[in-house]
C-alpha atoms as a PDB file:
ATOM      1  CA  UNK A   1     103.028  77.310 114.760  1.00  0.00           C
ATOM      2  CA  UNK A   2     104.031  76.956 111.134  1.00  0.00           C
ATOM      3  CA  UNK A   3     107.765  75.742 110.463  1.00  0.00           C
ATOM      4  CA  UNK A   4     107.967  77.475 107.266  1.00  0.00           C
ATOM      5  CA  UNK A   5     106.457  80.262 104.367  1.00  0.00           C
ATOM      6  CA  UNK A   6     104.515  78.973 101.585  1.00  0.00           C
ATOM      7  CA  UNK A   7     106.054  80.912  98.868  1.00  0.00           C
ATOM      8  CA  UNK A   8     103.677  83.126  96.840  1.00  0.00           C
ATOM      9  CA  UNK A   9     100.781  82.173  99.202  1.00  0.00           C
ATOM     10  CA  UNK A  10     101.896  86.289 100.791  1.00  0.00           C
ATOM     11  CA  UNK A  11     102.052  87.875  97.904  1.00  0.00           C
ATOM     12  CA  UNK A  12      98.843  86.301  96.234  1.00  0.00           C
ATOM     13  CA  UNK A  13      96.804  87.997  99.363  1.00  0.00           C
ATOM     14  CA  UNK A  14      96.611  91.706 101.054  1.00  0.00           C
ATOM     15  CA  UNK A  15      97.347  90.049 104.186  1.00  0.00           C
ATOM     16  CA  UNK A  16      95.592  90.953 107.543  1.00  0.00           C
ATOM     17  CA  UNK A  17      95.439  93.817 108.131  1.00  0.00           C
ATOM     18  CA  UNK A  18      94.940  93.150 112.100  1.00  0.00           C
ATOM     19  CA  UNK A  19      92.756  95.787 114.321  1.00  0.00           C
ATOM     20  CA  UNK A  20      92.909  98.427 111.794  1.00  0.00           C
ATOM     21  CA  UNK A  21      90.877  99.892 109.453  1.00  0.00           C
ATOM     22  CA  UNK A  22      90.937  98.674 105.849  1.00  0.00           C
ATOM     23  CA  UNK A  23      93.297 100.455 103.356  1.00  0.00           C
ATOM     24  CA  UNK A  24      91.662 100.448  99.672  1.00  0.00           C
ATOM     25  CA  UNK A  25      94.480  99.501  97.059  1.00  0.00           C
ATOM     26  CA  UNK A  26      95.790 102.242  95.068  1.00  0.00           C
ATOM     27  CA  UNK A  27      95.792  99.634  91.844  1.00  0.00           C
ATOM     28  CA  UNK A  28      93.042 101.002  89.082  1.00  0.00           C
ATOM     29  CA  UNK A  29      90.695  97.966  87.505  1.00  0.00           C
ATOM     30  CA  UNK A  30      93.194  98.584  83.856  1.00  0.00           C
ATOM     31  CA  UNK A  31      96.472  98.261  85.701  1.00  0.00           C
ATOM     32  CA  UNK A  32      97.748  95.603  84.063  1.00  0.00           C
ATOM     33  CA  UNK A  33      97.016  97.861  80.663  1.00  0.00           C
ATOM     34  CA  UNK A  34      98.987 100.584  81.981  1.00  0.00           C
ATOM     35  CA  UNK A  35     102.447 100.882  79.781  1.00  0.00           C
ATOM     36  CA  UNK A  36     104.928  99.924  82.461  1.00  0.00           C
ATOM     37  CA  UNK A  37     108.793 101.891  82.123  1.00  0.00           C
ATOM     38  CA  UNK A  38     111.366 100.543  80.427  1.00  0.00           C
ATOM     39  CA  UNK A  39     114.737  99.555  82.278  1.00  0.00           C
ATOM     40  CA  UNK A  40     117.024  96.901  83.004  1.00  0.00           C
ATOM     41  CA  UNK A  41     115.045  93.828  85.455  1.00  0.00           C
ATOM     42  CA  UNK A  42     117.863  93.310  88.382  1.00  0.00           C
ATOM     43  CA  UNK A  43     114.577  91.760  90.579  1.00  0.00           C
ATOM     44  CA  UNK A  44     111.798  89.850  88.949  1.00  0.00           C
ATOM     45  CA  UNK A  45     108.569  88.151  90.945  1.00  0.00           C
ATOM     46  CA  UNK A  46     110.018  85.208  92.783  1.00  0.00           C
ATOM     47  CA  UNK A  47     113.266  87.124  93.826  1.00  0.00           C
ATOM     48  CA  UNK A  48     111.702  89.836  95.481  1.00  0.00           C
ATOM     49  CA  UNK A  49     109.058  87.376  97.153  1.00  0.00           C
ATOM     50  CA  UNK A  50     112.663  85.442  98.523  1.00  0.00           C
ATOM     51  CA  UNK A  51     113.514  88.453  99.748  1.00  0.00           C
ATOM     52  CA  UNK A  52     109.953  89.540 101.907  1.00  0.00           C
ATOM     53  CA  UNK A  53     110.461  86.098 102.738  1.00  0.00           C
ATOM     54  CA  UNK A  54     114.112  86.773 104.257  1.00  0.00           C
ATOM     55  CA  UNK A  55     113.047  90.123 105.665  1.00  0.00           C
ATOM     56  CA  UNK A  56     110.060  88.865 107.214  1.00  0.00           C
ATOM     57  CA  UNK A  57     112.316  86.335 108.909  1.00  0.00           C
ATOM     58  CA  UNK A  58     114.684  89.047 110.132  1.00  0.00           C
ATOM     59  CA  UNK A  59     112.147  90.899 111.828  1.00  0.00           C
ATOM     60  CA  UNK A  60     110.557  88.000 113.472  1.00  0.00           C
ATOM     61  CA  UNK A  61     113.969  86.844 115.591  1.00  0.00           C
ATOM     62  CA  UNK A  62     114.863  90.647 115.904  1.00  0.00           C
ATOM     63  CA  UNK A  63     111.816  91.685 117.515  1.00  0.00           C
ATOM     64  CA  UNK A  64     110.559  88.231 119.655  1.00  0.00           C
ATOM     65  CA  UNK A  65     108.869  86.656 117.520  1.00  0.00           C
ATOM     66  CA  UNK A  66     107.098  89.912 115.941  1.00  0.00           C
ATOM     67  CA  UNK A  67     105.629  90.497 119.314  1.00  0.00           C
ATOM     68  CA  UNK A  68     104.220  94.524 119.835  1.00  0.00           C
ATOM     69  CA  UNK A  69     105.354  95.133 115.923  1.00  0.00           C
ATOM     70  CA  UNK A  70     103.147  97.252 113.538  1.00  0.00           C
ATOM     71  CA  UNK A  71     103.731  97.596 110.730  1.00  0.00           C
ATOM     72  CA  UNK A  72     103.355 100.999 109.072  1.00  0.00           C
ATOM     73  CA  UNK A  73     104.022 101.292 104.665  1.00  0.00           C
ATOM     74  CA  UNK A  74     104.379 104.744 103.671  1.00  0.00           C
ATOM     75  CA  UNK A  75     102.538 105.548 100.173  1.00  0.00           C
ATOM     76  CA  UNK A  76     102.585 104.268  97.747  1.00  0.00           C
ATOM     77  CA  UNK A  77     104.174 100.892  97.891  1.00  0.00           C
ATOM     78  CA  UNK A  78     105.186 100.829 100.935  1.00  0.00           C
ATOM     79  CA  UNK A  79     101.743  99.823 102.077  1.00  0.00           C
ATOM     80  CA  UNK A  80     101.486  96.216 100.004  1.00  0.00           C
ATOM     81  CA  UNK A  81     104.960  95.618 100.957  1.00  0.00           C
ATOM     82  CA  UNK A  82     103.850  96.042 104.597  1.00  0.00           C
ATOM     83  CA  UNK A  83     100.842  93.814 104.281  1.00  0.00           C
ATOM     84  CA  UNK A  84     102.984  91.345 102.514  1.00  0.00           C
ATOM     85  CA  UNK A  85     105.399  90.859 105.613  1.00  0.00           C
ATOM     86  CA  UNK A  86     102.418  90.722 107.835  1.00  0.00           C
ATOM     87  CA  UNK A  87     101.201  87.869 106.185  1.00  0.00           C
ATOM     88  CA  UNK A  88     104.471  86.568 106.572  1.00  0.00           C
ATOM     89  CA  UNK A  89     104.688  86.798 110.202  1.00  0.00           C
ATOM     90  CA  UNK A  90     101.119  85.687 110.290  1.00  0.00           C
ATOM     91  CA  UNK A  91     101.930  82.765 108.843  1.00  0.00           C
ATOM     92  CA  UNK A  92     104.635  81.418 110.643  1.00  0.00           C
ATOM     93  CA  UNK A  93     103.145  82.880 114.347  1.00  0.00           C
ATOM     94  CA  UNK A  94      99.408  81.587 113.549  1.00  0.00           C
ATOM     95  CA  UNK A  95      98.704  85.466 114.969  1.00  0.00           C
ATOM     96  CA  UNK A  96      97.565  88.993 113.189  1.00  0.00           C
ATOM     97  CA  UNK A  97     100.105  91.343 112.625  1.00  0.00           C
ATOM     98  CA  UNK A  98      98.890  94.784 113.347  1.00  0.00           C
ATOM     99  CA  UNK A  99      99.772  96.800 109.979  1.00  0.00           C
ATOM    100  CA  UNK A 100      98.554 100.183 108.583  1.00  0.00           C
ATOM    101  CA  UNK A 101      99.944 103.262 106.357  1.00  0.00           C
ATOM    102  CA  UNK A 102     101.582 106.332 106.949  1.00  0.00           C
ATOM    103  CA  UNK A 103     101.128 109.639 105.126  1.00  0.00           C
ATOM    104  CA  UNK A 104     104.410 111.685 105.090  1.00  0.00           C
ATOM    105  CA  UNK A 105     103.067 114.021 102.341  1.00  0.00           C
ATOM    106  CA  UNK A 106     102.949 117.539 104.918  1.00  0.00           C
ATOM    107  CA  UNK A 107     106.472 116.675 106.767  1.00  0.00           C
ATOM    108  CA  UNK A 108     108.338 116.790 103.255  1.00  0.00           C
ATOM    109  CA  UNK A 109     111.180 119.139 103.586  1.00  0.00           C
ATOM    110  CA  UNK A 110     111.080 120.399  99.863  1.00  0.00           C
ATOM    111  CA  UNK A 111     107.261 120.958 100.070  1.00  0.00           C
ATOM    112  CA  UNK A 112     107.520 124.811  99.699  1.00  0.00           C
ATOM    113  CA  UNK A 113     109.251 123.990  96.732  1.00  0.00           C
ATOM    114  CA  UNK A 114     106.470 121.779  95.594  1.00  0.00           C
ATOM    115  CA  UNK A 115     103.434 122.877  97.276  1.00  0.00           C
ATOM    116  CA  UNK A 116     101.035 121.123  95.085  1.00  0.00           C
ATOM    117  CA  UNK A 117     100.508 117.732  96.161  1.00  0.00           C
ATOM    118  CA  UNK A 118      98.038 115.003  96.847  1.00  0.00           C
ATOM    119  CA  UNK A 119      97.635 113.638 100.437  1.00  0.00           C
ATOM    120  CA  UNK A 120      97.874 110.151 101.009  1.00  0.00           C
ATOM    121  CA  UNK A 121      96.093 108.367 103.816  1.00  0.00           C
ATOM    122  CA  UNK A 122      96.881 107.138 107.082  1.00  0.00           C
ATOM    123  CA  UNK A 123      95.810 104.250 108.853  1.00  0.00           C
ATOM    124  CA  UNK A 124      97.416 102.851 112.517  1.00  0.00           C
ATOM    125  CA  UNK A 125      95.975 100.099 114.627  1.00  0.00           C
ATOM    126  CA  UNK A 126      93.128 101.309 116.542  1.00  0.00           C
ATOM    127  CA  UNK A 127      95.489 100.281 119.809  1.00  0.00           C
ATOM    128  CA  UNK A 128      98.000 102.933 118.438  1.00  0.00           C
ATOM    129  CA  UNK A 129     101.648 102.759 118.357  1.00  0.00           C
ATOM    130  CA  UNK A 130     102.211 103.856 121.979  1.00  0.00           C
ATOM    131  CA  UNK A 131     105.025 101.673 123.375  1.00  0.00           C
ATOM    132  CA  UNK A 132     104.810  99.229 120.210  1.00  0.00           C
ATOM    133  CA  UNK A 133     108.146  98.195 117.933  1.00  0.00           C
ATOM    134  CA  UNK A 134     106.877 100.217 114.780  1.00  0.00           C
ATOM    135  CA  UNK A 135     108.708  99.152 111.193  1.00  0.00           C
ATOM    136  CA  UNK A 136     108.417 101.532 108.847  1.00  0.00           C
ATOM    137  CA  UNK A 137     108.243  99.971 105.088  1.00  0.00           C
ATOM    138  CA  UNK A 138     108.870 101.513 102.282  1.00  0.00           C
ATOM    139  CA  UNK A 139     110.076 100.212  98.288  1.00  0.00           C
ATOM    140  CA  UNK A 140     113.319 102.180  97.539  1.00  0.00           C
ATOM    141  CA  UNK A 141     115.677 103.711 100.099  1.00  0.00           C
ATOM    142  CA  UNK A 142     117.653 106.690  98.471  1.00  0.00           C
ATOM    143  CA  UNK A 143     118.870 109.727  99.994  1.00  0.00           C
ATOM    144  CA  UNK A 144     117.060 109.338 103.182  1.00  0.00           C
ATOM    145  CA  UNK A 145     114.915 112.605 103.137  1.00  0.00           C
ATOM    146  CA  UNK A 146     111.507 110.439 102.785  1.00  0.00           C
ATOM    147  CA  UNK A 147     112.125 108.479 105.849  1.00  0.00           C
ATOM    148  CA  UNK A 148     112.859 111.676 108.173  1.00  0.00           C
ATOM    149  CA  UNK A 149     109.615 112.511 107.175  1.00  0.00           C
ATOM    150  CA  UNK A 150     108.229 109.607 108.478  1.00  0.00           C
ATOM    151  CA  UNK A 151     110.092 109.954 111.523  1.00  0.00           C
ATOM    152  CA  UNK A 152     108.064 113.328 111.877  1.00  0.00           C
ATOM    153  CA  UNK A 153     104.965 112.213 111.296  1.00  0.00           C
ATOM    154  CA  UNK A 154     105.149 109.172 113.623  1.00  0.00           C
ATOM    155  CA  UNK A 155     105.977 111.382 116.066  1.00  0.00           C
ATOM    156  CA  UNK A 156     102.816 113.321 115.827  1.00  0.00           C
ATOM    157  CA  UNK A 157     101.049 109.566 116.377  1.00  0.00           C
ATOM    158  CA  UNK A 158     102.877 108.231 119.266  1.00  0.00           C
ATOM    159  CA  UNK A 159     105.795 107.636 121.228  1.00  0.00           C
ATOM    160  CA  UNK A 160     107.087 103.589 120.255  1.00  0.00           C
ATOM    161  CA  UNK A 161     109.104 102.015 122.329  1.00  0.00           C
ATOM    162  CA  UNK A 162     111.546 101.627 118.963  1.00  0.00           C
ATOM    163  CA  UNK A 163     111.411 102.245 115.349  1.00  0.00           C
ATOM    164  CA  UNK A 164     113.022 100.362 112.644  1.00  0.00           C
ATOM    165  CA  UNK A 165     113.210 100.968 109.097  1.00  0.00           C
ATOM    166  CA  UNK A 166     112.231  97.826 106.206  1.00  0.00           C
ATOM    167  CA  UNK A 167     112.988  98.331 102.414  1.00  0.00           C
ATOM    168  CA  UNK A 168     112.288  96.350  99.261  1.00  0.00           C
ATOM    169  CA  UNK A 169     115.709  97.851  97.552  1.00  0.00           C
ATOM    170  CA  UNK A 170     118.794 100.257  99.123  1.00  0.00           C
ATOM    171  CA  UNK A 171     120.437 102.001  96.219  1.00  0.00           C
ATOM    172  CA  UNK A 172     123.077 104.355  98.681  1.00  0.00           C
ATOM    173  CA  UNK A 173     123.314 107.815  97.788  1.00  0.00           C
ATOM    174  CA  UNK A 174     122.308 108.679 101.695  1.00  0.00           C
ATOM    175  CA  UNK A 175     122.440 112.531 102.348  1.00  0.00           C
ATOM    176  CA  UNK A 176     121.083 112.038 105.837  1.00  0.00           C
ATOM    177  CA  UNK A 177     122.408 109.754 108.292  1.00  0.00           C
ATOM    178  CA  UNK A 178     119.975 106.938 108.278  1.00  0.00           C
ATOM    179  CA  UNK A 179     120.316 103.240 107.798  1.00  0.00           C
ATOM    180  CA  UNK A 180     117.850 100.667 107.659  1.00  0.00           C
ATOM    181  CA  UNK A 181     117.567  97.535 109.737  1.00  0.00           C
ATOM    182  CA  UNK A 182     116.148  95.353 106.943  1.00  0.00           C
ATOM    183  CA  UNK A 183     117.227  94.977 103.613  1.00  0.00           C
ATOM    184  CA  UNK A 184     115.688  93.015 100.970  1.00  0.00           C
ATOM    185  CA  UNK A 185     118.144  94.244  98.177  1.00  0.00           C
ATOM    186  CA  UNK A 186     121.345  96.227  98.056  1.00  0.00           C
ATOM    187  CA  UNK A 187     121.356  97.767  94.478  1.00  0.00           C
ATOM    188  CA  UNK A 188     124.933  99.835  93.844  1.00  0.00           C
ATOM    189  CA  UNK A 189     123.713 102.893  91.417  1.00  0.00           C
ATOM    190  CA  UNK A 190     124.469 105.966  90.179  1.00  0.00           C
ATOM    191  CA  UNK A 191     122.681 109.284  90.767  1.00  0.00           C
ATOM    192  CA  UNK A 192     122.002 109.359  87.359  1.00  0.00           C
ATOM    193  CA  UNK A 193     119.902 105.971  87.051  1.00  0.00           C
ATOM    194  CA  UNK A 194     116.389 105.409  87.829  1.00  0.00           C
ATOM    195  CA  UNK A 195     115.233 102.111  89.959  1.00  0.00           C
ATOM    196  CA  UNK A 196     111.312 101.524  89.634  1.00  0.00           C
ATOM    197  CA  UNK A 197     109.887  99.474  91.924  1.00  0.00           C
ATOM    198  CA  UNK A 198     106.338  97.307  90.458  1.00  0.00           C
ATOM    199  CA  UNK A 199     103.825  95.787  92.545  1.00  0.00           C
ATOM    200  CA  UNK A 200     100.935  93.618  91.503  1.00  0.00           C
ATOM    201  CA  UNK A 201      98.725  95.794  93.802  1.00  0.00           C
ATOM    202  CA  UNK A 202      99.211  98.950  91.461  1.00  0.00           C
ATOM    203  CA  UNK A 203     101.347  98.340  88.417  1.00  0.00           C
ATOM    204  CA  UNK A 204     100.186  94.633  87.811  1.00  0.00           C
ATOM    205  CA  UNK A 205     103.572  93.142  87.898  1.00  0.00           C
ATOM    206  CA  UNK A 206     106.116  92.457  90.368  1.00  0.00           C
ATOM    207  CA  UNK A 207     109.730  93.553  89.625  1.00  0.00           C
ATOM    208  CA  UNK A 208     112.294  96.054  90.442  1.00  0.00           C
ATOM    209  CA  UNK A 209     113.997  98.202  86.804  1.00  0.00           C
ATOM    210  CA  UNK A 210     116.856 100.262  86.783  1.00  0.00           C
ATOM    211  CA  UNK A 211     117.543 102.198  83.892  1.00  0.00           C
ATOM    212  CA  UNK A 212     118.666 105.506  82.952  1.00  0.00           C
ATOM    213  CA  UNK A 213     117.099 108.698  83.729  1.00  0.00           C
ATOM    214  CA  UNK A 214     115.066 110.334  80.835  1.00  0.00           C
ATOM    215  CA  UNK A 215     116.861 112.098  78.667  1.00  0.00           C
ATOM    216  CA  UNK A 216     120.099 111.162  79.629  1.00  0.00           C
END
């Protein structure tokens, strides 16, 4: 067993993705030419690989050593985030940690409003999440309406023994009563400002902006 991360060593990988099938990165080969958003940086690369770090380390004495966890990123970056903290746990318990994605695109509750949309893809462990600790992962929690869609698609998966919720950045504004059990950031905002979250998997970068909303 190791005693202790190896900073960057995570985020330089994809990290195992344990008995499930491979998830193709969303990142296209010009990423890093892509024109990234403007905004003020309140999390650059080694702060938000601290705080995977610190996360990862929550979940492992919350949940036995990460035993029966799977790990399940909603689209989009809530899937690298989620292989990131499996290599985490990987490293430190020498053992896979079962991860995967989850597609919340048809449980959206403004989707007759916006009925044009892309599916995303979904990928669980081939052992399923039956009886498992699942931790949902996702990069920005806001007013709470994305993760009660997870909640309903889950539930068309599985029954888990428990669910618990993982995010990169919490910026309040909640209009549903849901709270996550891991935190890597607590960002006060208004409901006028904007908070991007970047990922060297698809914006070829890692920080968190916050700036104000366009036009405003």
């Amino acid at each position: 067993m190791t005693n202790a991360f190896q900073p960057g060593a995570a985020d330089a990988a994809d990290g195992p993705l344990g008995p499930t099938a491979a998830v193709a990165k969303p990142a296209p080969a010009d990423a890093r030419s892509v024109p990234l958003p403007a905004g003020k940086t309140v999390l650059g690369a080694d702060e938000i690989s601290r705080a995977l770090t610190r996360v990862a380390h929550e979940i492992l004495e919350r949940t036995n050593g990460a035993q029966d966890v799977v790990l399940l990123g909603i689209p989009t970056r809530g899937v690298p985030l989620a292989r990131r903290l499996a290599a985490r746990l990987t490293q430190v318990e020498g053992r896979a940690v079962a991860t995967g994605s989850l597609d919340i695109t048809m449980y959206r509750d403004d989707l007759r409003l916006r009925p044009a949309r892309t599916l995303g893809h979904t990928a669980v462990p081939a052992s399923g999440i039956d009886n498992k600790i699942v931790v949902l992962v996702d990069d920005v929690l806001y007013s709470g309406r994305t993760v009660r869609a997870a909640l309903d698609a889950l539930g068309d998966l599985g029954r888990p023994r428990a669910v618990q919720l993982a995010v990169l950045v919490d910026r309040g504004h909640r209009e549903l009563p849901i709270r996550p059990d891991y935190v890597g950031k607590n960002l006060p905002t208004s409901q006028r400002e904007v908070v991007q979250v970047l990922l060297t998997e698809t914006d070829g970068q890692d920080s968190v902006l916050l700036g104000a909303e366009a036009g405003r």
